[in-house]
N, C-alpha and C. Protein backbone atom coordinates (compact mmCIF):
# COMPACT_ATOMS: atom_id res chain seq x y z
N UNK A 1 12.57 -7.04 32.26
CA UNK A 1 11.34 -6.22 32.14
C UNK A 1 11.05 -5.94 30.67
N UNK A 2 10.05 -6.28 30.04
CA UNK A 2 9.39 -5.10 29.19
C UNK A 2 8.79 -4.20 28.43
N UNK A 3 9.66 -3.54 27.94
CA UNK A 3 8.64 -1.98 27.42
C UNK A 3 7.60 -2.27 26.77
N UNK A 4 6.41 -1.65 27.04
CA UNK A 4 5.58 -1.54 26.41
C UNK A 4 5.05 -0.09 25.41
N UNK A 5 5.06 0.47 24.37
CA UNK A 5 4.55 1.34 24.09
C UNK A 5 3.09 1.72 23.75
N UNK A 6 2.16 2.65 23.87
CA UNK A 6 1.14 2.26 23.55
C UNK A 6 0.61 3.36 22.74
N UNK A 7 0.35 3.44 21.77
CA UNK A 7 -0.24 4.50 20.74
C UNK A 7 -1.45 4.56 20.13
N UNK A 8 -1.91 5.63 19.18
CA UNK A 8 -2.51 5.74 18.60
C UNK A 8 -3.32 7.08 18.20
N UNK A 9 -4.14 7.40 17.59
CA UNK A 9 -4.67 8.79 16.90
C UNK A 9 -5.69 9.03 18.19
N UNK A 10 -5.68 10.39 18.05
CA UNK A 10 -7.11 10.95 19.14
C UNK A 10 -7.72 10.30 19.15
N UNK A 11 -8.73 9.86 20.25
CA UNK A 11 -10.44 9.52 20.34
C UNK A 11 -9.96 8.03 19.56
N UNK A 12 -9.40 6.89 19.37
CA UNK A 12 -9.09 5.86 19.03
C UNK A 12 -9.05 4.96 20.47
N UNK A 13 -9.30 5.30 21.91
CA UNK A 13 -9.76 4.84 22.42
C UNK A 13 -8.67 4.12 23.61
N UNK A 14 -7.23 4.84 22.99
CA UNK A 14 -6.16 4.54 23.79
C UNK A 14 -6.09 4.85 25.69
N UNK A 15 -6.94 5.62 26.01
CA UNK A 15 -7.31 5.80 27.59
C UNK A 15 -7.91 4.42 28.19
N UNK A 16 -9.16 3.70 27.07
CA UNK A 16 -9.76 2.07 27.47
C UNK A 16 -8.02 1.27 28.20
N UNK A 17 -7.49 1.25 27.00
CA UNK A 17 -6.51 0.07 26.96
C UNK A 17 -5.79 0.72 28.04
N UNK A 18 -4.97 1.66 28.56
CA UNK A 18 -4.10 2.02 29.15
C UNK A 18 -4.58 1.68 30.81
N UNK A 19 -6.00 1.69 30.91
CA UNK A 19 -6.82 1.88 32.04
C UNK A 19 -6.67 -0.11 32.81
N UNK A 20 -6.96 -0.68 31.49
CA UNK A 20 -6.88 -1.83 31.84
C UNK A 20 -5.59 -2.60 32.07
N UNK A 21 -4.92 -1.81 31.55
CA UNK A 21 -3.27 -2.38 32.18
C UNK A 21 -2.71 -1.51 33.04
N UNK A 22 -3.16 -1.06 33.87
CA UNK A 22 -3.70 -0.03 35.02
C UNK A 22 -4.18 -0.84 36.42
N UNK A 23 -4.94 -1.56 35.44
CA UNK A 23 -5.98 -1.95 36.88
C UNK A 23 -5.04 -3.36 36.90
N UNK A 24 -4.14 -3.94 35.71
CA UNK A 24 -3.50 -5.26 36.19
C UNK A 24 -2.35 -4.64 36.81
N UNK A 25 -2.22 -3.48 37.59
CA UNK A 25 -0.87 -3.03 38.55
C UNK A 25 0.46 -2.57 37.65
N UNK A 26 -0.06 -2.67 36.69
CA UNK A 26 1.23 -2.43 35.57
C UNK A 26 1.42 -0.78 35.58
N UNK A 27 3.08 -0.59 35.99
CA UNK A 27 3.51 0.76 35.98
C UNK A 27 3.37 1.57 34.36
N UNK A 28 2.83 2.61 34.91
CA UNK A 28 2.48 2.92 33.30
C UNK A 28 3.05 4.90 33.85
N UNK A 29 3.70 5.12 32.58
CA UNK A 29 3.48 6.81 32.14
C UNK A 29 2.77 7.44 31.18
N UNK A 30 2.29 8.53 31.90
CA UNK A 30 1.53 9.04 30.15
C UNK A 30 1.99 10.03 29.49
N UNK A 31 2.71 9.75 28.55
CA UNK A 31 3.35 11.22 27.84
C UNK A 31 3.30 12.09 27.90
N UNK A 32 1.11 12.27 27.57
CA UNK A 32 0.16 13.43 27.51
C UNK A 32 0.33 14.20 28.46
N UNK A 33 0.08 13.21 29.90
CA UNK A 33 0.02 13.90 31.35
C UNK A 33 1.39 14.63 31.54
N UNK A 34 2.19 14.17 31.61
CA UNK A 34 4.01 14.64 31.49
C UNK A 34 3.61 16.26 30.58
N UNK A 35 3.26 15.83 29.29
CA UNK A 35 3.04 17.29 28.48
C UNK A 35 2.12 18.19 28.93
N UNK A 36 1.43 17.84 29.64
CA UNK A 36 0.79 18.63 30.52
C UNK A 36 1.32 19.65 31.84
N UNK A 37 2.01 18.73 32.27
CA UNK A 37 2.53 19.05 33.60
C UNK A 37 4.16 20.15 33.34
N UNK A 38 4.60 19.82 32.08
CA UNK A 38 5.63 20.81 32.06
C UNK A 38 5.32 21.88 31.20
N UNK A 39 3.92 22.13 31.26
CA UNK A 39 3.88 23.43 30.47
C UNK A 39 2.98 24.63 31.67
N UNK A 40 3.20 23.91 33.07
CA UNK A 40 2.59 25.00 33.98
C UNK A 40 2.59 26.21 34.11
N UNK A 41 2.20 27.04 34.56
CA UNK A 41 2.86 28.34 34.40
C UNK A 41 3.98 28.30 35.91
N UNK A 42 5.00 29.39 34.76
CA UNK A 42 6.64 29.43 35.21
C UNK A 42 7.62 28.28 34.68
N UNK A 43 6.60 27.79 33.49
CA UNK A 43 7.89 26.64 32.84
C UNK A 43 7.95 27.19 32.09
N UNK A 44 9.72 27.46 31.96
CA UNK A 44 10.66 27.59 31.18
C UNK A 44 10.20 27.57 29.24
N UNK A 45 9.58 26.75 29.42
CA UNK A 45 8.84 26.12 27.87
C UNK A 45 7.89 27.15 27.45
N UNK A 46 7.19 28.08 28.08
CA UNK A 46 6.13 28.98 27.69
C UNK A 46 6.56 30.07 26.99
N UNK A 47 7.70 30.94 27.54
CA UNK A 47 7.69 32.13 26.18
C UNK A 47 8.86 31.32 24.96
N UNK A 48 9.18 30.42 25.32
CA UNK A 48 9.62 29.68 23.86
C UNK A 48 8.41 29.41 22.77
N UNK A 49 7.15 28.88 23.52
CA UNK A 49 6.08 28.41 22.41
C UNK A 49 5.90 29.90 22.23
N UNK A 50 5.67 31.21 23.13
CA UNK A 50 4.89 32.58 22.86
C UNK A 50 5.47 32.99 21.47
N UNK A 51 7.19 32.68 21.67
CA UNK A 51 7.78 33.61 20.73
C UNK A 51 7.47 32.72 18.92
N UNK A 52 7.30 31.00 19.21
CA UNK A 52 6.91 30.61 18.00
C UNK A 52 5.62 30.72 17.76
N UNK A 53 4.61 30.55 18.33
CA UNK A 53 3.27 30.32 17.76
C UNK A 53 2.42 32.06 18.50
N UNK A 54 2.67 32.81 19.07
CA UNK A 54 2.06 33.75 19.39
C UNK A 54 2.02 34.04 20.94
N UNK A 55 2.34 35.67 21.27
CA UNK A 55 2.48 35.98 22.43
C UNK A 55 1.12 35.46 23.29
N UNK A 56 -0.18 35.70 21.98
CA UNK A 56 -1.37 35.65 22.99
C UNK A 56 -2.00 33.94 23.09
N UNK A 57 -1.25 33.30 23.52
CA UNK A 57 -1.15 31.83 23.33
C UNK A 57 -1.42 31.92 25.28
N UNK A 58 -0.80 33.06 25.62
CA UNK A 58 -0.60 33.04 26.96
C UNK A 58 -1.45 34.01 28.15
N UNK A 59 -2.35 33.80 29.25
CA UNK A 59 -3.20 34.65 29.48
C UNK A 59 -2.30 35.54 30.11
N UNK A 60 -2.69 36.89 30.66
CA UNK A 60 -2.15 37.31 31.07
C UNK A 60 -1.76 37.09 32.64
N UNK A 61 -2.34 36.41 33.43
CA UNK A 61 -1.55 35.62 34.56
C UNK A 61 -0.45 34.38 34.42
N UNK A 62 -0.16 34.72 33.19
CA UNK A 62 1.21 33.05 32.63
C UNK A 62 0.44 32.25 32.29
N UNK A 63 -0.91 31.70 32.34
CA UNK A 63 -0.95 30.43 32.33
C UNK A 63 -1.24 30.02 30.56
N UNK A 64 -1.02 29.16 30.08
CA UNK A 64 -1.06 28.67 29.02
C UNK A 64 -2.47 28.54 28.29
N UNK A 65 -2.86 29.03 27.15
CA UNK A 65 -4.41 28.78 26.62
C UNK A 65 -4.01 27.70 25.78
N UNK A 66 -4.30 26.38 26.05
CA UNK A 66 -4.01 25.23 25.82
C UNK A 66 -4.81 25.16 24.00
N UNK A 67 -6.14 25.27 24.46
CA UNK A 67 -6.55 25.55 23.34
C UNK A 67 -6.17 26.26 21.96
N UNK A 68 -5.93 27.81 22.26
CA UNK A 68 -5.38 28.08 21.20
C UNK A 68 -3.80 27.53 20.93
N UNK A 69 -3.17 27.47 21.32
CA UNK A 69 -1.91 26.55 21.17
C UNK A 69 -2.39 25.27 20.18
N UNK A 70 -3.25 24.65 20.45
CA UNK A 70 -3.65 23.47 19.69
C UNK A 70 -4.23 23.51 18.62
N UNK A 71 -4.81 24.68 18.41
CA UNK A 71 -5.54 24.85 17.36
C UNK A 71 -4.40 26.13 15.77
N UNK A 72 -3.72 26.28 16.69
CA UNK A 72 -2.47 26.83 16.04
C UNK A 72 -1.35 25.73 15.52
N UNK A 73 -0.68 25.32 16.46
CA UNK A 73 0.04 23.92 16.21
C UNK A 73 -0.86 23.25 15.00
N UNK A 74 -1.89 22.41 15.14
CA UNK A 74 -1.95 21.42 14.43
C UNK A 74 -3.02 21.64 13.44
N UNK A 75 -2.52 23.42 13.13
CA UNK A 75 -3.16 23.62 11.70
C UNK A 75 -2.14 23.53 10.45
N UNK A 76 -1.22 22.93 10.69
CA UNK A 76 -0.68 22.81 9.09
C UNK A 76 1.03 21.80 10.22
N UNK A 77 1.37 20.76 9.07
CA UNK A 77 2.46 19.93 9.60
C UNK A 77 3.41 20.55 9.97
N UNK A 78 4.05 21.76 9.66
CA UNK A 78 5.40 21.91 10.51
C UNK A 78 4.88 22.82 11.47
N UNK A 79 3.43 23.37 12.11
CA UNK A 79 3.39 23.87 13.51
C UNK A 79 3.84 22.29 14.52
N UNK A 80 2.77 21.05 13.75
CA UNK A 80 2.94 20.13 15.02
C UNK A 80 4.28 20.16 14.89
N UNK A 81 5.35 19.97 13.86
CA UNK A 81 6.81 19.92 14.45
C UNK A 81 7.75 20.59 14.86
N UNK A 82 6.96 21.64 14.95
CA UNK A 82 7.54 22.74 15.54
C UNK A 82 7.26 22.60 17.03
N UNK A 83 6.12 22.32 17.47
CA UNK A 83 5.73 22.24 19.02
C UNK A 83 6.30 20.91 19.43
N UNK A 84 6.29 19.87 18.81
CA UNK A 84 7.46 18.27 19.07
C UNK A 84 8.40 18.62 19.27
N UNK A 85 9.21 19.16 18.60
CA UNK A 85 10.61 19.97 18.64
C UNK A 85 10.99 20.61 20.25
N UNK A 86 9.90 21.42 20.14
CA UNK A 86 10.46 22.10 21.76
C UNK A 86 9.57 21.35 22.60
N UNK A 87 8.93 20.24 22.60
CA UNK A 87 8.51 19.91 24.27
C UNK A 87 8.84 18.27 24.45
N UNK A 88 9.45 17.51 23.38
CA UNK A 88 9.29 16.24 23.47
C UNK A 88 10.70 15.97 24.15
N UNK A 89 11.84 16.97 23.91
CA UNK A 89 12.85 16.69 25.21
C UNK A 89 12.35 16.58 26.43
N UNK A 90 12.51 17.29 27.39
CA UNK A 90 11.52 16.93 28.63
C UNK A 90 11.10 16.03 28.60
N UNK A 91 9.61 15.55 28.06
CA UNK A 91 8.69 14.58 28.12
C UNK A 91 9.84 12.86 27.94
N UNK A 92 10.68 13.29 27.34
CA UNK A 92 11.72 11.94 26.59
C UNK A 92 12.75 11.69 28.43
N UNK A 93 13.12 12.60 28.79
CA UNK A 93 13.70 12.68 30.55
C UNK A 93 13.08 12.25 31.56
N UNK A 94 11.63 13.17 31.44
CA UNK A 94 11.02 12.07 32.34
C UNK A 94 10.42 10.78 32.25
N UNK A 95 10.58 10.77 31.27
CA UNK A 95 9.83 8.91 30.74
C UNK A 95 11.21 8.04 31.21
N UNK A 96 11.99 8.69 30.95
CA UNK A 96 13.35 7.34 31.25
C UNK A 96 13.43 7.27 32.56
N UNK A 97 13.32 8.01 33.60
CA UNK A 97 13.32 8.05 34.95
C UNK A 97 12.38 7.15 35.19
N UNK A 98 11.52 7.71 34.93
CA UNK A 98 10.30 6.54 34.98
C UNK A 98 10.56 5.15 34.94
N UNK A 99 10.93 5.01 33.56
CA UNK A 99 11.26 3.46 33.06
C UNK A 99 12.12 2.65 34.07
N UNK A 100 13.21 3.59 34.53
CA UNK A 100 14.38 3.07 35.87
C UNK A 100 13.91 2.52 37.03
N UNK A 101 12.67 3.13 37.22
CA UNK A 101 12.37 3.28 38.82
C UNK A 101 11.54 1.74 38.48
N UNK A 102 10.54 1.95 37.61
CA UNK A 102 10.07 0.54 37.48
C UNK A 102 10.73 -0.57 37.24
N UNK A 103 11.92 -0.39 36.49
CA UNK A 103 12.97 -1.87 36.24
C UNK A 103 13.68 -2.12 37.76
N UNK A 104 14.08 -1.26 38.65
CA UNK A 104 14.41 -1.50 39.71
C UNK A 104 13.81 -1.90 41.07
N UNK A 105 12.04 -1.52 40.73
CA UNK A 105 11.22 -2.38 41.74
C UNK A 105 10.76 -3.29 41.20
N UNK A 106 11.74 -3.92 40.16
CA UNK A 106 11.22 -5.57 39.15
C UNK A 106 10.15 -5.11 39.03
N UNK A 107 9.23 -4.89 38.45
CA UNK A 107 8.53 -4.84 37.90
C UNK A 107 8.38 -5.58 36.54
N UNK A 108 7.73 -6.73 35.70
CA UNK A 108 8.13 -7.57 34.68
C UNK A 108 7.43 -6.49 33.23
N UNK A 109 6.76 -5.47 33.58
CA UNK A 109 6.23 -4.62 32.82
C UNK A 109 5.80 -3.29 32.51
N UNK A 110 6.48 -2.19 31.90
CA UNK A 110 5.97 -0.58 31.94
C UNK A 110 5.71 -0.63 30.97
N UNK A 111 4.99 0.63 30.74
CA UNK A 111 4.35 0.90 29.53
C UNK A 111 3.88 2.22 29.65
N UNK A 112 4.39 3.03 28.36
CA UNK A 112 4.50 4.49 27.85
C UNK A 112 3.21 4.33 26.91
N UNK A 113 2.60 5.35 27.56
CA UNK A 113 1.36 5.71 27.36
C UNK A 113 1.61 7.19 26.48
N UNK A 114 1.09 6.37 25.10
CA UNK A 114 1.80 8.31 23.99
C UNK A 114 3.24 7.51 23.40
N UNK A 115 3.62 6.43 22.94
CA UNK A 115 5.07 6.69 22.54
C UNK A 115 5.08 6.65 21.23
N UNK A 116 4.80 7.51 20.65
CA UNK A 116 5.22 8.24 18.90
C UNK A 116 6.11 9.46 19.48
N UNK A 117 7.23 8.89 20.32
CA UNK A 117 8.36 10.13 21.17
C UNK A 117 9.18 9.59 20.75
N UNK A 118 10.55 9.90 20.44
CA UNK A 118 11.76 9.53 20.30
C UNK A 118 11.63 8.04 21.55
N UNK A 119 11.50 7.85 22.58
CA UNK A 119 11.38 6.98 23.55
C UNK A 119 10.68 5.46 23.06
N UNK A 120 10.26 5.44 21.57
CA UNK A 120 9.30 4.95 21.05
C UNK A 120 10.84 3.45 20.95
N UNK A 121 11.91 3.89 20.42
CA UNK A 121 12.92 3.11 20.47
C UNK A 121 13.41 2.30 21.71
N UNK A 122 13.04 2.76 22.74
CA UNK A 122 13.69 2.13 23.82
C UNK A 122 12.42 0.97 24.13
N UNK A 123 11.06 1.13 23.60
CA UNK A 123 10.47 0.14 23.92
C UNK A 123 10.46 -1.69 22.74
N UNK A 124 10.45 -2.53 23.68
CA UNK A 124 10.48 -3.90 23.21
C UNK A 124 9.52 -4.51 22.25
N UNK A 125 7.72 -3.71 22.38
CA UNK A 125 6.83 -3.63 21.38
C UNK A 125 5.99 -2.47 21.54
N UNK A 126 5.77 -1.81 20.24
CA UNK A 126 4.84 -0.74 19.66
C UNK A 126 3.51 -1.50 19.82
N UNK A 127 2.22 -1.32 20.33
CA UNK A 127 1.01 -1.64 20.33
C UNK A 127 0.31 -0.42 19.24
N UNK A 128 -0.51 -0.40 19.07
CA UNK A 128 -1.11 0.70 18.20
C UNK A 128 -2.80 0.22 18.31
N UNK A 129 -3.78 1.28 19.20
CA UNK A 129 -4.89 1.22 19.12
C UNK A 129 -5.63 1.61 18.10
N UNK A 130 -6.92 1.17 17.25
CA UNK A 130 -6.93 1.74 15.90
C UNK A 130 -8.47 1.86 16.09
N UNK A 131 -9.31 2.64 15.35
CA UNK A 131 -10.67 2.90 15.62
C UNK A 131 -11.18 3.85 14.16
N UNK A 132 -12.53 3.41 13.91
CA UNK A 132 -12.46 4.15 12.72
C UNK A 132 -12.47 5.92 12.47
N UNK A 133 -12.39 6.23 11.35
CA UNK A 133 -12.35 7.56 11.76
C UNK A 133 -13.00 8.71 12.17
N UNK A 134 -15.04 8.31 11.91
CA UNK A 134 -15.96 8.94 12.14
C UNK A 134 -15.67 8.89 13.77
N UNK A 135 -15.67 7.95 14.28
CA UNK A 135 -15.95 7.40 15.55
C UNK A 135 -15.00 8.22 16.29
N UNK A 136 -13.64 8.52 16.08
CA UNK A 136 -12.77 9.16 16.60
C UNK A 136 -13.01 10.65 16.64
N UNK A 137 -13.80 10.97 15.21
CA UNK A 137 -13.93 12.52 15.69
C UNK A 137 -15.04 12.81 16.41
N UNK A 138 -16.09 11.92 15.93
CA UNK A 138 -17.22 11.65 17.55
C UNK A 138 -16.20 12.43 18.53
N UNK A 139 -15.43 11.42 19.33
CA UNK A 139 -15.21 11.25 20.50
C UNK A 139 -14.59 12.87 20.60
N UNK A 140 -13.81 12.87 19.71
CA UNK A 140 -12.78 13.97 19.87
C UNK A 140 -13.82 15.21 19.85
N UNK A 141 -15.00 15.65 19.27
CA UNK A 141 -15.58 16.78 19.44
C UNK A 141 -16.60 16.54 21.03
N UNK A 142 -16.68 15.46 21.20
CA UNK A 142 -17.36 15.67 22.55
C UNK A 142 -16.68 15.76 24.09
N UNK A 143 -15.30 15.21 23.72
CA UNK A 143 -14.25 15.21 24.35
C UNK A 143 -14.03 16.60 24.74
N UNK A 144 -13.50 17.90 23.83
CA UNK A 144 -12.89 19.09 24.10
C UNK A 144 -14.02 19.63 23.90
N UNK A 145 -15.48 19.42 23.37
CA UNK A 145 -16.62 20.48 22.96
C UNK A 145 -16.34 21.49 21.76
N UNK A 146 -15.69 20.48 20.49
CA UNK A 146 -15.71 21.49 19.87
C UNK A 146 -16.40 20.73 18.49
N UNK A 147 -16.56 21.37 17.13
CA UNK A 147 -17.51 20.89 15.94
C UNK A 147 -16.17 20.05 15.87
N UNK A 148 -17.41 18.97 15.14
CA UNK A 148 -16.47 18.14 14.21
C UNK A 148 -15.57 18.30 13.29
N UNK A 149 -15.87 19.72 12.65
CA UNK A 149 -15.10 19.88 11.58
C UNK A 149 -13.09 19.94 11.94
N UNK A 150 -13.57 20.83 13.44
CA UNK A 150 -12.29 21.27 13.61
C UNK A 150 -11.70 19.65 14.12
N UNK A 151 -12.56 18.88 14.83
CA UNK A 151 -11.83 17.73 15.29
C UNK A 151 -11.38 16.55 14.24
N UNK A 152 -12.07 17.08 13.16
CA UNK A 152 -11.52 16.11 11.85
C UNK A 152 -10.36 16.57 11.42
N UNK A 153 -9.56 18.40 11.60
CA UNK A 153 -8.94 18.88 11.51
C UNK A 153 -7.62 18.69 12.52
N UNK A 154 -7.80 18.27 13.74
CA UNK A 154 -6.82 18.21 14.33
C UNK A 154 -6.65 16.44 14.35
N UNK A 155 -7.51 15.94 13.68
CA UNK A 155 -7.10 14.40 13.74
C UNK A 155 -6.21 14.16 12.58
N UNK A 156 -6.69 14.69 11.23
CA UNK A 156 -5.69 15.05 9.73
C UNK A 156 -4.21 15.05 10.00
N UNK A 157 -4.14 16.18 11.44
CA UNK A 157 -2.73 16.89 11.64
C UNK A 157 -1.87 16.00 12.05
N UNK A 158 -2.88 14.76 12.36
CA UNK A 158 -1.83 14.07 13.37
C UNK A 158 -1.41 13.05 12.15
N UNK A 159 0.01 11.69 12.95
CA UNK A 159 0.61 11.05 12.29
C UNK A 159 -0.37 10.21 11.59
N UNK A 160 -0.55 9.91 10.46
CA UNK A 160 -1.35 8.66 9.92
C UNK A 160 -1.59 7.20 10.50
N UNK A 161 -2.72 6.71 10.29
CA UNK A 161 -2.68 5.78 11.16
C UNK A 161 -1.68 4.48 10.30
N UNK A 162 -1.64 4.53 9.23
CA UNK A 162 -0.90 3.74 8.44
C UNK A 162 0.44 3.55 8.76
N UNK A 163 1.08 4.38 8.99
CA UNK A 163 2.14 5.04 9.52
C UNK A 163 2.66 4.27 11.00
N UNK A 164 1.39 4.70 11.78
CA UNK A 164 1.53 4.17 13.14
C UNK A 164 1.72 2.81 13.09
N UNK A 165 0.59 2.19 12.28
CA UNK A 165 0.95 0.60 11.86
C UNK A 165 1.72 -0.46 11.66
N UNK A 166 2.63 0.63 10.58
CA UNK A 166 3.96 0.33 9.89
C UNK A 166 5.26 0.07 10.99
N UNK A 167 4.98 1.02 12.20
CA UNK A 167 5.69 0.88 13.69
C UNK A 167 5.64 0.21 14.07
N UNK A 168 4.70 -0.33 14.56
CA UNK A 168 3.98 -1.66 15.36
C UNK A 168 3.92 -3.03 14.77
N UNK A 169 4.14 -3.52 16.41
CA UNK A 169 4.20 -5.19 15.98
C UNK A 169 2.80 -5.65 16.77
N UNK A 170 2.32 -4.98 17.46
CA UNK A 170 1.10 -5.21 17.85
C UNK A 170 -0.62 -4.31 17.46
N UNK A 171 -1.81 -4.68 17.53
CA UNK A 171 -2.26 -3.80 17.26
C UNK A 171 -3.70 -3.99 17.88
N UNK A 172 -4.49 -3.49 18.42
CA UNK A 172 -6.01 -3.44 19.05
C UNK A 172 -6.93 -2.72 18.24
N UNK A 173 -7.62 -3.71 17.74
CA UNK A 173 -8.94 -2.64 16.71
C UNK A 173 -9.69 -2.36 17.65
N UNK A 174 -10.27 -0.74 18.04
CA UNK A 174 -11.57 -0.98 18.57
C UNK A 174 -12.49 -0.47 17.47
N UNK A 175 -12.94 -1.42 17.12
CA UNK A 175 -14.31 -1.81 16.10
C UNK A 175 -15.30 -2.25 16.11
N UNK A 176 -15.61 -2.35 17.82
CA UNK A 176 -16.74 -3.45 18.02
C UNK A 176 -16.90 -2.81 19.27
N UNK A 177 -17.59 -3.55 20.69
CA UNK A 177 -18.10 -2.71 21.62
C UNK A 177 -16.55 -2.49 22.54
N UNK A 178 -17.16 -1.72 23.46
CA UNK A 178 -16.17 -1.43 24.81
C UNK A 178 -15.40 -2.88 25.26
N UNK A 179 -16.38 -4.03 25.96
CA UNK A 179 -16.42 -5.14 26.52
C UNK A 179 -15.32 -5.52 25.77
N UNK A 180 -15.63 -5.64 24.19
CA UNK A 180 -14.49 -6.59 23.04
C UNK A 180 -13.01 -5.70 23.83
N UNK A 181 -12.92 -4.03 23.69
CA UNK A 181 -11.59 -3.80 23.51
C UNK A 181 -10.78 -4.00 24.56
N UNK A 182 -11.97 -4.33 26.17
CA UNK A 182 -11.40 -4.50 27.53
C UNK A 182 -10.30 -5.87 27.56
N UNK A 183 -11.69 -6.61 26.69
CA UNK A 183 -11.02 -7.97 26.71
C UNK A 183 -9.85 -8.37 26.22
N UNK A 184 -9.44 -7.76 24.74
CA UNK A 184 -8.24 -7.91 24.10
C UNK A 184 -7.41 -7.34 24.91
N UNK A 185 -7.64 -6.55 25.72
CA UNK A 185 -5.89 -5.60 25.99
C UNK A 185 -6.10 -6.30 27.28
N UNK A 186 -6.93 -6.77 28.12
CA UNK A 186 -6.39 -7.49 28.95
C UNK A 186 -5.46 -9.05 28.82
N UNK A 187 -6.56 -9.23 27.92
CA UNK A 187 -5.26 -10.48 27.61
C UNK A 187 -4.01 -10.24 26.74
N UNK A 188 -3.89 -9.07 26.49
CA UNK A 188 -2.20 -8.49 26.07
C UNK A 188 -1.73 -8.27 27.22
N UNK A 189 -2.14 -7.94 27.81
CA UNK A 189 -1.72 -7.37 29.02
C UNK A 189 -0.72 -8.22 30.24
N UNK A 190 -1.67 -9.82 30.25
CA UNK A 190 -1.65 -11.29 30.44
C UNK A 190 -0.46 -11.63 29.98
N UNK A 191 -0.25 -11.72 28.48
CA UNK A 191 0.51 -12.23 27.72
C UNK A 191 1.43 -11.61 27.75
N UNK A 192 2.11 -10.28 28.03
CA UNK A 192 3.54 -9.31 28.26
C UNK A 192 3.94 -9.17 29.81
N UNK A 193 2.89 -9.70 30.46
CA UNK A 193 3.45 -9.66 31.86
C UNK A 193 4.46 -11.19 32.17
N UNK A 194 3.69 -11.88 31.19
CA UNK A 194 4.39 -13.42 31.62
C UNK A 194 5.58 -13.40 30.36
N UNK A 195 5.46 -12.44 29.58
CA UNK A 195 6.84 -12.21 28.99
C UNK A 195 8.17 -11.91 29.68
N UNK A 196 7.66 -10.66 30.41
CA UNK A 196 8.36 -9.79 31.21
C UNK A 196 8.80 -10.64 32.45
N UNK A 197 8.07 -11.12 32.74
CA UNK A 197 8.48 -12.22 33.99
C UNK A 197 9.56 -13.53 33.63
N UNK A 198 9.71 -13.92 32.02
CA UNK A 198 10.53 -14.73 31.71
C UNK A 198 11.70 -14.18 31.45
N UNK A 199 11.66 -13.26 31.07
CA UNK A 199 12.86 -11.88 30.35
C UNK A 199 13.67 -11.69 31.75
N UNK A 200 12.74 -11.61 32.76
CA UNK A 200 13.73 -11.21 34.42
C UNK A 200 14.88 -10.04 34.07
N UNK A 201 15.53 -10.04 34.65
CA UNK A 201 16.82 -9.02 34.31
C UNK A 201 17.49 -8.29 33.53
N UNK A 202 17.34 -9.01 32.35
CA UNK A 202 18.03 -9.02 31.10
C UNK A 202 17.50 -7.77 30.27
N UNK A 203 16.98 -6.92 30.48
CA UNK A 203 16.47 -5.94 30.18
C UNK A 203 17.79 -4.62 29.92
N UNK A 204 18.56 -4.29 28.84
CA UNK A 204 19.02 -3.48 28.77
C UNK A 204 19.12 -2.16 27.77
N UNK A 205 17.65 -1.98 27.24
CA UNK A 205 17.53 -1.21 26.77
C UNK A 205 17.96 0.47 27.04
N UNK A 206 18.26 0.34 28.38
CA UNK A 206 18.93 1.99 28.98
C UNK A 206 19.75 1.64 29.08
């Protein structure tokens, strides 16, 4: 089997690609969703973030104000590593479960959706979706509804895309229409499944 990782900066368009190796049956996790799901209210993880980033992070029925959390975090580099720090365990547990269940129903291909995680190692290739940067904060202020300014702000916070690059052995520009970026990642998609299908067993990255 394998790994696929798939990355990239906000609003860069990484939901297209993930969708289309989706629809070719390919077992996929999404980091995001995972980081989502363990910060419900009554997880364990909530008065840990209260006591670092602020009690009122939290409504008063438990549940998490996602927002301000985000806008706290990824106003200056060591909030985001401060919030990586306490939630990317978890997210790193359930991705490997994940990864198991798919190598054991053969599956010739998974793919971690979000892996700039420690988990980023266990995969066979880094993909990296790339998009320019106006375009991303487009997306990103119409995405959450907020000004651009702040979405140019929480795009800054994140890892560089240069960076991400430097990771990767693969890479998808979307620079051109929708149709172009369907097409490329499907035929990546093509091309790692008939990898994965030659690889058969031999997969021992866990």
């Amino acid at each position: 089997m394998i790994t696929l990782g798939i990355t990239g900066r906000s609003g860069c368009g990484k939901s297209t690609v993930t969708a289309v190796f989706a629809a070719h049956g390919v077992p996929l996790v999404d980091a995001d969703q995972i980081s989502r799901e363990i910060l419900l209210p009554g997880s364990p993880l909530l008065p840990v973030l209260a006591q670092r980033f602020g009690a009122d992070i939290l409504y008063a029925d438990g549940r998490l104000n996602r927002r301000l959390l985000a806008d706290r975090a990824f106003a200056a580099p060591e909030g985001k590593a401060a919030l990586d720090s306490l939630v990317l365990p978890e997210i790193i547990r359930r991705v490997y479960r994940l990864k198991q269940a798919a190598r054991e129903a053969g599956a010739p291909l998974f793919v971690i959706d979000g892996a700039v995680i420690d988990a980023e190692k266990e995969c066979d290739h880094l993909c990296v979706v790339t998009a320019p940067f106006a375009t991303s904060v487009a997306r990103i202020a119409a995405r959450d509804g907020i000004t651009p300014e702040m979405a140019a702000r929480r795009l800054n916070a994140q890892t560089p895309e240069e960076v991400l690059l430097a990771r990767a052995d693969l890479v998808l520009r979307n620079d051109a229409d929708l149709a172009s970026l369907e097409a490329a990642a499907a035929a990546l998609c093509e091309q790692l499944q008939a990898e994965g299908a030659r690889k058969g067993g031999a997969d021992t990255s866990l």
